[in-house]
PDB file of N, CA and C in Angstrom:
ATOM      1  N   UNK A   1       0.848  -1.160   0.000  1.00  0.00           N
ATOM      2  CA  UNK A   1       0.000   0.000   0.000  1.00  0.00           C
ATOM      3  C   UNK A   1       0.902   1.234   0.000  1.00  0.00           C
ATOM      4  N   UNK A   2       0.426   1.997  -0.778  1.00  0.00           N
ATOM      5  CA  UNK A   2       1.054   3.673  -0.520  1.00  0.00           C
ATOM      6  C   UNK A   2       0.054   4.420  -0.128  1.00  0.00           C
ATOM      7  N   UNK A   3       1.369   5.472   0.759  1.00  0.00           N
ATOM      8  CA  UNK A   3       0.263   6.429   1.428  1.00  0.00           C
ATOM      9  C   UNK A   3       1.073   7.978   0.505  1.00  0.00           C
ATOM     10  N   UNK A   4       0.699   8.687  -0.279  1.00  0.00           N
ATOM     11  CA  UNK A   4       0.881   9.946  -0.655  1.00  0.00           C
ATOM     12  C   UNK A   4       0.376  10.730   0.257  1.00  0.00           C
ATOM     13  N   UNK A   5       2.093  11.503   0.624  1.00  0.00           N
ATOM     14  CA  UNK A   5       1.512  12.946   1.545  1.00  0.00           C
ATOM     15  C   UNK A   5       2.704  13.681   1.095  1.00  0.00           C
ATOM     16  N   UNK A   6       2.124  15.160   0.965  1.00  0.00           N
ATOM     17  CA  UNK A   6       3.181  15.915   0.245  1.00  0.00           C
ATOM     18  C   UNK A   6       3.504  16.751   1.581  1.00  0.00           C
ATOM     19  N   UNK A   7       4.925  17.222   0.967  1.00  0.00           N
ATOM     20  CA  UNK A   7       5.827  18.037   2.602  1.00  0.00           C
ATOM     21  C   UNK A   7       5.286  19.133   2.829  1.00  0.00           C
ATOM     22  N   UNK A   8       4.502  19.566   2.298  1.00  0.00           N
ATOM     23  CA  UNK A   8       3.414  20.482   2.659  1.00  0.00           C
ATOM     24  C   UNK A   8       2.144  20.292   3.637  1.00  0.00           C
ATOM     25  N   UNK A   9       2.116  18.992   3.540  1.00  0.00           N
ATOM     26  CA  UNK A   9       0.827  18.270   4.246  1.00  0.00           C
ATOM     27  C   UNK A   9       2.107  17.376   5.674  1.00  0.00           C
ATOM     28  N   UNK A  10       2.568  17.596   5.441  1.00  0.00           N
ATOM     29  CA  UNK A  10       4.145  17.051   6.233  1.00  0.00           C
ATOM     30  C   UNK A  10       4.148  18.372   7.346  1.00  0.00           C
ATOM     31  N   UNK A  11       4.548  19.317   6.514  1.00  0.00           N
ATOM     32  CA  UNK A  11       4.419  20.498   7.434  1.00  0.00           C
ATOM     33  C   UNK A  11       3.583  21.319   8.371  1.00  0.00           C
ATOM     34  N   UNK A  12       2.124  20.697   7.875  1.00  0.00           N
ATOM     35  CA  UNK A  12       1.289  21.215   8.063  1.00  0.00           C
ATOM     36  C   UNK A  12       0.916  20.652   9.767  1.00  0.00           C
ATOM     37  N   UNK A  13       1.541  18.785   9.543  1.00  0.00           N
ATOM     38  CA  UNK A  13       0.899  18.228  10.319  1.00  0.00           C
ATOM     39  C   UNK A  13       2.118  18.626  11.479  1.00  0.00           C
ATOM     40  N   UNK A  14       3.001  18.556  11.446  1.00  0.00           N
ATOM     41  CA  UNK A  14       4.277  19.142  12.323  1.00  0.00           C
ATOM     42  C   UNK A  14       3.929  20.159  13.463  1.00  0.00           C
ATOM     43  N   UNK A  15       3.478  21.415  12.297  1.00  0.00           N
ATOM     44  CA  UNK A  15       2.712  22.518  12.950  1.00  0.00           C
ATOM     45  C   UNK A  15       2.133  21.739  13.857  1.00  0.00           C
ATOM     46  N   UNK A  16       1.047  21.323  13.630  1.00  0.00           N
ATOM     47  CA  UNK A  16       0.356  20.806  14.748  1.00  0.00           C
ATOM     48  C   UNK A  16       0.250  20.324  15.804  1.00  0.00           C
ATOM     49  N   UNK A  17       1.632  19.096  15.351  1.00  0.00           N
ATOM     50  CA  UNK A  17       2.107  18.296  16.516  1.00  0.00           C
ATOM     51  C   UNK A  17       2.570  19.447  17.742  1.00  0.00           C
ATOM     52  N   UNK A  18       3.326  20.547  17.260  1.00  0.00           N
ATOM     53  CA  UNK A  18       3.628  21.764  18.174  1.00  0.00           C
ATOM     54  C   UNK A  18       3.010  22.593  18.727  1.00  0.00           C
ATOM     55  N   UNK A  19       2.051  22.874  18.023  1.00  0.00           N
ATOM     56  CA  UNK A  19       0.853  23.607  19.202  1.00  0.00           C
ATOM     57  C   UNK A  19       0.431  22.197  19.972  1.00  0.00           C
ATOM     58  N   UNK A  20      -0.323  21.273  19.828  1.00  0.00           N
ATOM     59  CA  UNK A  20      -0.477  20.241  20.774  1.00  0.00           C
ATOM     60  C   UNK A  20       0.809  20.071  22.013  1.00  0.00           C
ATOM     61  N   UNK A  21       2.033  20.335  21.097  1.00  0.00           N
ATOM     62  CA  UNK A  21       2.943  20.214  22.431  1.00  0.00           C
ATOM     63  C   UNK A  21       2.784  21.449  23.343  1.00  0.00           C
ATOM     64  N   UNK A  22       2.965  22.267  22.419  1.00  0.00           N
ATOM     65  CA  UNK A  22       2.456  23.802  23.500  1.00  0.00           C
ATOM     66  C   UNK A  22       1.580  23.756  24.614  1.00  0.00           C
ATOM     67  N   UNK A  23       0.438  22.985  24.152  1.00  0.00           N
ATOM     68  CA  UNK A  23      -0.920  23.266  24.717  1.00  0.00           C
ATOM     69  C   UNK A  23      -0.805  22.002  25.987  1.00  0.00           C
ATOM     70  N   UNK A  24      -0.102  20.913  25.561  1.00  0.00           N
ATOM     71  CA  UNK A  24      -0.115  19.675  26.905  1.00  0.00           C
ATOM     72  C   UNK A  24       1.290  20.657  27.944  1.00  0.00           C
ATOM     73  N   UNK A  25       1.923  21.288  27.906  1.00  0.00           N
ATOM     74  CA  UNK A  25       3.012  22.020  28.129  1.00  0.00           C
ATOM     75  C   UNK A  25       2.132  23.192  29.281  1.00  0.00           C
ATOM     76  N   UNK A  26       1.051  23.951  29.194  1.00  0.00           N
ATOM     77  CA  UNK A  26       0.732  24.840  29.361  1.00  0.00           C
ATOM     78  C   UNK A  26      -0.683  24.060  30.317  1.00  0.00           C
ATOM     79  N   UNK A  27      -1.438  23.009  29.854  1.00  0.00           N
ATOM     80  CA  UNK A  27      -2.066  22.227  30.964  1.00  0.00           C
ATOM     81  C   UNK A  27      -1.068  21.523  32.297  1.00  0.00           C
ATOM     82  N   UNK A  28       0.113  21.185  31.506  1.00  0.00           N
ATOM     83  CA  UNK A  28       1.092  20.649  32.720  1.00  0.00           C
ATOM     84  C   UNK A  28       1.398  21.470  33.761  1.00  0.00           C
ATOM     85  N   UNK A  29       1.475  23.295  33.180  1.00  0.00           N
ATOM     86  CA  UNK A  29       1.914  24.380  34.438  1.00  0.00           C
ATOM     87  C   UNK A  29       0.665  24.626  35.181  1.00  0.00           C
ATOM     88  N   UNK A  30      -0.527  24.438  34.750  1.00  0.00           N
ATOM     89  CA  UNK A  30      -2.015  25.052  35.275  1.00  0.00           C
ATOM     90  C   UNK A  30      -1.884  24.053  35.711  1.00  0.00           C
ATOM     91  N   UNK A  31      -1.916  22.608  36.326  1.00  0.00           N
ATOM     92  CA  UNK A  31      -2.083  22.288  37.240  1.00  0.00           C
ATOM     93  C   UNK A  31      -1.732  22.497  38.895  1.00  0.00           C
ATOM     94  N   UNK A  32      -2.406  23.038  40.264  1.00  0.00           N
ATOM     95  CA  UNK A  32      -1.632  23.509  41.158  1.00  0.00           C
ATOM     96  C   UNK A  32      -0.878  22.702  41.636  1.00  0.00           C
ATOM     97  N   UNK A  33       0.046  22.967  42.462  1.00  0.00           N
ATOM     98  CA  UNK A  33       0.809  21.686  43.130  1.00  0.00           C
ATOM     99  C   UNK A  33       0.723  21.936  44.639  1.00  0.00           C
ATOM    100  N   UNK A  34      -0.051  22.937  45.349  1.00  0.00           N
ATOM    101  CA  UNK A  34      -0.503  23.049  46.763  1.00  0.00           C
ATOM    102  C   UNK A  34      -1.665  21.997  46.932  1.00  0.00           C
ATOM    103  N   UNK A  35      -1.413  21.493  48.178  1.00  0.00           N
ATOM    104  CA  UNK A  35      -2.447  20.368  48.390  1.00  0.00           C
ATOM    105  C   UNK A  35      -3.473  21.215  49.242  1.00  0.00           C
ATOM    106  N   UNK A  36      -5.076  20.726  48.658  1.00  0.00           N
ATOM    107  CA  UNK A  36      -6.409  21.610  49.656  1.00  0.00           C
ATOM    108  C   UNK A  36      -6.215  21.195  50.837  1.00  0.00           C
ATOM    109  N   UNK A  37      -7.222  21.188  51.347  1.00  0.00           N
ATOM    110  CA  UNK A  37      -7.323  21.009  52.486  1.00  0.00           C
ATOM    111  C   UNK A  37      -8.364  19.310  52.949  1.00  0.00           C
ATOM    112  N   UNK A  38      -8.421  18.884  54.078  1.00  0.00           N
ATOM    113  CA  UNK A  38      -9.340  17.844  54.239  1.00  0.00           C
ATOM    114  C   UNK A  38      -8.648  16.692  53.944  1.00  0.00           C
ATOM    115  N   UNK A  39      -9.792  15.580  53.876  1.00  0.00           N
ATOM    116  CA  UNK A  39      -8.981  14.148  53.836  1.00  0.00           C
ATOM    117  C   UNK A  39      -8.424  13.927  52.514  1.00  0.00           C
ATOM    118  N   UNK A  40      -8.904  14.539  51.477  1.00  0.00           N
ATOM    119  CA  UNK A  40      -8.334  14.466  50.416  1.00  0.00           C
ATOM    120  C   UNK A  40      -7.119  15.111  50.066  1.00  0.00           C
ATOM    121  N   UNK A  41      -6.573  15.795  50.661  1.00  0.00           N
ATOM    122  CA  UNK A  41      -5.361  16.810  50.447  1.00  0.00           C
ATOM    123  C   UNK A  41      -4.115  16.182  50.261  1.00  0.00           C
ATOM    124  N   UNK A  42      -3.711  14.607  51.131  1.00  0.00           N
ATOM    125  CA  UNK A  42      -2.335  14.034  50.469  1.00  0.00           C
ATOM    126  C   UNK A  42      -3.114  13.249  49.229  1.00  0.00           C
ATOM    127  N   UNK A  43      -3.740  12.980  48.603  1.00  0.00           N
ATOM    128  CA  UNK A  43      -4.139  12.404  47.364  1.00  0.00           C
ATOM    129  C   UNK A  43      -4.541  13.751  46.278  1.00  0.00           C
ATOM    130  N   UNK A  44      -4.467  14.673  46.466  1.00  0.00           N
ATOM    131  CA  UNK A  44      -4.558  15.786  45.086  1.00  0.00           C
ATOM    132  C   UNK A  44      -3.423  16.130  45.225  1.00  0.00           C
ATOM    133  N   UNK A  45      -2.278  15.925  46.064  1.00  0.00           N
ATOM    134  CA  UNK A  45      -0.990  16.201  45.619  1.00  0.00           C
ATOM    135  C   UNK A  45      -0.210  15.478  44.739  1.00  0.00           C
ATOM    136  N   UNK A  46      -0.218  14.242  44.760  1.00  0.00           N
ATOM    137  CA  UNK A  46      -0.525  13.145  44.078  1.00  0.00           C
ATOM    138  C   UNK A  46      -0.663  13.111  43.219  1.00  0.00           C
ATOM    139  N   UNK A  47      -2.220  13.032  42.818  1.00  0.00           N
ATOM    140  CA  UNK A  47      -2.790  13.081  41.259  1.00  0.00           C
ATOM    141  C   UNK A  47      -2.370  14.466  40.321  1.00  0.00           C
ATOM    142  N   UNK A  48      -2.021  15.982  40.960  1.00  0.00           N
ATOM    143  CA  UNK A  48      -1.543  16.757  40.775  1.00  0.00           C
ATOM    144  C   UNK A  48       0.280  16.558  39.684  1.00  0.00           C
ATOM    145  N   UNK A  49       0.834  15.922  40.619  1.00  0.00           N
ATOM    146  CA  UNK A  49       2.201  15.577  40.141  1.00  0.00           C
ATOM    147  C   UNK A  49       1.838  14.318  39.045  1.00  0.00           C
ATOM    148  N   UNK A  50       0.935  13.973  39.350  1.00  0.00           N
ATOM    149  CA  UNK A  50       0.857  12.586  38.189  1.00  0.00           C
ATOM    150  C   UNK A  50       0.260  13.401  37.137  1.00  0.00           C
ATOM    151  N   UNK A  51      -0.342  14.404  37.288  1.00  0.00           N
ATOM    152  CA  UNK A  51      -1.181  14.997  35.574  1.00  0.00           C
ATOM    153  C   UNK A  51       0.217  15.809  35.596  1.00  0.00           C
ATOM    154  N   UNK A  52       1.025  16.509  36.493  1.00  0.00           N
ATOM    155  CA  UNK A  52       2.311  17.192  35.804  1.00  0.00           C
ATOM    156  C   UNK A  52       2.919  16.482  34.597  1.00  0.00           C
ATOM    157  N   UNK A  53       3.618  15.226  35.413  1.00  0.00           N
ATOM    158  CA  UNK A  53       4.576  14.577  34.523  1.00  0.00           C
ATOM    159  C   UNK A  53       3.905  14.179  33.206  1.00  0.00           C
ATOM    160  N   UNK A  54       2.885  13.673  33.522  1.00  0.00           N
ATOM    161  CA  UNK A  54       2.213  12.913  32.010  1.00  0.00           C
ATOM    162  C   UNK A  54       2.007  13.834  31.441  1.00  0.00           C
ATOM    163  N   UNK A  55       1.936  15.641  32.123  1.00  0.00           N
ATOM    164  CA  UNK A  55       1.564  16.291  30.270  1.00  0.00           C
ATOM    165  C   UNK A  55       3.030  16.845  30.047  1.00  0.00           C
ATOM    166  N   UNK A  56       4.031  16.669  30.651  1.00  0.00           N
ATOM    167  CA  UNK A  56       5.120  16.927  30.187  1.00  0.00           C
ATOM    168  C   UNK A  56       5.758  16.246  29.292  1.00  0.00           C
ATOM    169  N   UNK A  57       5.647  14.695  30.069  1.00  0.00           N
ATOM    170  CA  UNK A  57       6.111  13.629  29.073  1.00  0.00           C
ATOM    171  C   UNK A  57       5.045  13.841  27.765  1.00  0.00           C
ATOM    172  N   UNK A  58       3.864  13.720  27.742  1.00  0.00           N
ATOM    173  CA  UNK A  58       3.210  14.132  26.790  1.00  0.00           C
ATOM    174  C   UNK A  58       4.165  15.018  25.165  1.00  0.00           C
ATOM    175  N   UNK A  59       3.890  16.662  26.341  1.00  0.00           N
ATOM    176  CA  UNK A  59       4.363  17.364  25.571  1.00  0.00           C
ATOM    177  C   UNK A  59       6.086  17.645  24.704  1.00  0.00           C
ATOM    178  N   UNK A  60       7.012  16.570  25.531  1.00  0.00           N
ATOM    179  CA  UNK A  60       7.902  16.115  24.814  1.00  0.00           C
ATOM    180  C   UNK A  60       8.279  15.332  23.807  1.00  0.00           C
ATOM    181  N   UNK A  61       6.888  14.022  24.006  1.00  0.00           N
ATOM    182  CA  UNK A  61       6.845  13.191  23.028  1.00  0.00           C
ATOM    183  C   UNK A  61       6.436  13.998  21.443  1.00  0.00           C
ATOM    184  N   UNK A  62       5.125  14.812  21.672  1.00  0.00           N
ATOM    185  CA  UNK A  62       4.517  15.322  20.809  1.00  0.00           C
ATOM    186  C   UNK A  62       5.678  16.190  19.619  1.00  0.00           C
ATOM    187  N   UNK A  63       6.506  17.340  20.613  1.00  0.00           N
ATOM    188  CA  UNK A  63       7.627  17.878  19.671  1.00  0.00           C
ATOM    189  C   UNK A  63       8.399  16.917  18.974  1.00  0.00           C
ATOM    190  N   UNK A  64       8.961  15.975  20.004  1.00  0.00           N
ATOM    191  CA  UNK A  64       9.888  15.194  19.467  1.00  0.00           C
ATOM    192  C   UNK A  64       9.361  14.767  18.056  1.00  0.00           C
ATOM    193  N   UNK A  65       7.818  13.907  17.848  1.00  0.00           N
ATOM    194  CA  UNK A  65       7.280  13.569  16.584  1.00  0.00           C
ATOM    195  C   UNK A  65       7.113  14.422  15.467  1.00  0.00           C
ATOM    196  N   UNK A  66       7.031  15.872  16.312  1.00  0.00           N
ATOM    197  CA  UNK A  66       6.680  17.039  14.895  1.00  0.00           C
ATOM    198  C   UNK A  66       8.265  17.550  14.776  1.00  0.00           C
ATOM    199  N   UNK A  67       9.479  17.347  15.570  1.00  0.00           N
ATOM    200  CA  UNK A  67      10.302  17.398  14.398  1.00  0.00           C
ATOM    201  C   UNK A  67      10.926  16.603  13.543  1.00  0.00           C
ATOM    202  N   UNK A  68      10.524  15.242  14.002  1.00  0.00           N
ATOM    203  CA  UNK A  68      10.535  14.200  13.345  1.00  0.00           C
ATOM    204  C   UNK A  68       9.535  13.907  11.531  1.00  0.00           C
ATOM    205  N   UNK A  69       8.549  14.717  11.921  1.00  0.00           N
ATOM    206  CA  UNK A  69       7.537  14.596  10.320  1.00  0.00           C
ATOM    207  C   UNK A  69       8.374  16.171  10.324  1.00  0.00           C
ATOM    208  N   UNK A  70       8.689  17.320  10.462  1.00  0.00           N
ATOM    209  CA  UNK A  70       9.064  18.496  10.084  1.00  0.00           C
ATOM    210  C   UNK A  70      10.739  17.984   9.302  1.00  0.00           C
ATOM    211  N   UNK A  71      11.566  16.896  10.051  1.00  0.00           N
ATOM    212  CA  UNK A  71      13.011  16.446   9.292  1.00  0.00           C
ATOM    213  C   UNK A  71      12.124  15.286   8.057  1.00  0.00           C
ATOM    214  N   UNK A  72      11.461  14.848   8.064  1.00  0.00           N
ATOM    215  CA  UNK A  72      10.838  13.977   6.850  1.00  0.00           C
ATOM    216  C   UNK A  72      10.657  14.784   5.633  1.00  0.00           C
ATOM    217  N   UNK A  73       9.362  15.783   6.158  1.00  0.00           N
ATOM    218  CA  UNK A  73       8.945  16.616   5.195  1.00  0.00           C
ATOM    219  C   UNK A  73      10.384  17.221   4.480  1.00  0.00           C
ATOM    220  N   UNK A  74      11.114  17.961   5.320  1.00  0.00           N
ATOM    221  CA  UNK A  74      12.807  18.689   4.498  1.00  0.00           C
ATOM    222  C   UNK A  74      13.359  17.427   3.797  1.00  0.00           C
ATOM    223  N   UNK A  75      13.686  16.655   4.301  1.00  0.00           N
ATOM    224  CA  UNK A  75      14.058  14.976   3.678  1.00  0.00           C
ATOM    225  C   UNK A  75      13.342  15.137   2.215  1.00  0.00           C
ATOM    226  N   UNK A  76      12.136  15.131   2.190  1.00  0.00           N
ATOM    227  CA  UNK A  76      11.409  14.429   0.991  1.00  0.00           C
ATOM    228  C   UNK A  76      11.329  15.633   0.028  1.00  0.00           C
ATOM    229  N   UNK A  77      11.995  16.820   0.656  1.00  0.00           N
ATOM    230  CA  UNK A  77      11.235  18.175  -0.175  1.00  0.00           C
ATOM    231  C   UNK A  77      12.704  18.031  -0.524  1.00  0.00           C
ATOM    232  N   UNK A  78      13.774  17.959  -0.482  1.00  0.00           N
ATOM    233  CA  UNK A  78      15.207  18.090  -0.821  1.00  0.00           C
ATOM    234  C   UNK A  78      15.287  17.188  -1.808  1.00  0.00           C
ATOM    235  N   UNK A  79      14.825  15.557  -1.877  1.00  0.00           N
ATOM    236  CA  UNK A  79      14.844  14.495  -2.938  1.00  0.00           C
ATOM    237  C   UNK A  79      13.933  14.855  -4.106  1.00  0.00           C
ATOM    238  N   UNK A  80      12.915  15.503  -3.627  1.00  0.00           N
ATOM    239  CA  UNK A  80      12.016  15.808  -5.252  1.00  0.00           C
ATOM    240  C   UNK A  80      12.600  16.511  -6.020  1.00  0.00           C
ATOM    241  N   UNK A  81      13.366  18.027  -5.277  1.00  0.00           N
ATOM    242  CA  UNK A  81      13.859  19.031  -6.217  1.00  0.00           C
ATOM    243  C   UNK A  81      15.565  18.201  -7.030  1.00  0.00           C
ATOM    244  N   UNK A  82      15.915  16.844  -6.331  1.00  0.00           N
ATOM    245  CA  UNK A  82      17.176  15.923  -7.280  1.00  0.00           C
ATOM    246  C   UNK A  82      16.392  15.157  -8.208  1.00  0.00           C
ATOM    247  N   UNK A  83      14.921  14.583  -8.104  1.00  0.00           N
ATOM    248  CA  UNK A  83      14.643  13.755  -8.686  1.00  0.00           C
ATOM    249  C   UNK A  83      14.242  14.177 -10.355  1.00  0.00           C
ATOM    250  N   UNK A  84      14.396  13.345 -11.248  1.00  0.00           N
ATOM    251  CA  UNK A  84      13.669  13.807 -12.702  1.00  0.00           C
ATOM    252  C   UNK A  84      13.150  12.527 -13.330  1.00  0.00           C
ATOM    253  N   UNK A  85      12.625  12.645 -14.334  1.00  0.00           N
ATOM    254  CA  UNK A  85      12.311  12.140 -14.996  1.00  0.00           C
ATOM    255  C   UNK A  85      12.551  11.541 -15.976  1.00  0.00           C
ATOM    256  N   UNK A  86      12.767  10.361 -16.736  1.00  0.00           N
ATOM    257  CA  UNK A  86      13.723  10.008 -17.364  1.00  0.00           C
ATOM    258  C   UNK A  86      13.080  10.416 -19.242  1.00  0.00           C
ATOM    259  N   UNK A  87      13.610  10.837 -19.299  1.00  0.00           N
ATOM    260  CA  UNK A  87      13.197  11.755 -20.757  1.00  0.00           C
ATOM    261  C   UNK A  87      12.913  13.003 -20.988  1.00  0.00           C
ATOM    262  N   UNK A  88      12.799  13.125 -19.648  1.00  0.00           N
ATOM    263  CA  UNK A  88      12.189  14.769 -19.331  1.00  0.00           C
ATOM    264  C   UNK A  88      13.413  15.613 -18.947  1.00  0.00           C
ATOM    265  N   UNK A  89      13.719  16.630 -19.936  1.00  0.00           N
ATOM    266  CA  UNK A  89      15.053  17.483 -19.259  1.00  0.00           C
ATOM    267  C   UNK A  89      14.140  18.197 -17.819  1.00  0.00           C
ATOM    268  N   UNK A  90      15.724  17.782 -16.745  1.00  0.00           N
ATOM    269  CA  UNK A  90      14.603  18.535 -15.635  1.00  0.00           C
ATOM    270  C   UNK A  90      15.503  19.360 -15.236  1.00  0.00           C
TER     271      UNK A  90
END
């Protein structure tokens, strides 16, 4: 099977992956890390640090992938402008 996606549609999706990282990045700081008050207060410190890390790790994974399709897209946009056609002056 082929999948056609042009480095434009490469780029596009990159973008994206980066605001998504932005945005799990920016839920990770809005979470508080003061514990309330009551019986629940050592368990929202807790779940607090557990939504930290996971939107951090999150938001690292996410960049890491959009510069990963952002080095594809340059990859594939660098081989088209070598590639030609065989008969075709290119």
């Amino acid at each position: 099977m082929a999948i056609e996606v042009t480095p434009a549609q490469l780029y596009a999706l990159a973008s994206s992956l980066a605001a998504a990282a932005e945005r799990a990045r920016q839920v990770a700081g809005a979470v508080p890390g003061a514990p309330v008050g009551g019986p629940l207060g050592a368990a929202t410190v807790g779940f607090g640090e557990s939504v930290r890390t996971a939107g951090h790790c999150l938001a690292g994974e996410l960049s890491w992938l959009g510069e990963a399709v952002a080095a594809a897209a340059d990859s594939w946009q660098r081989l088209d402008g070598t590639l030609t056609v065989p008969g075709v002056p290119g």
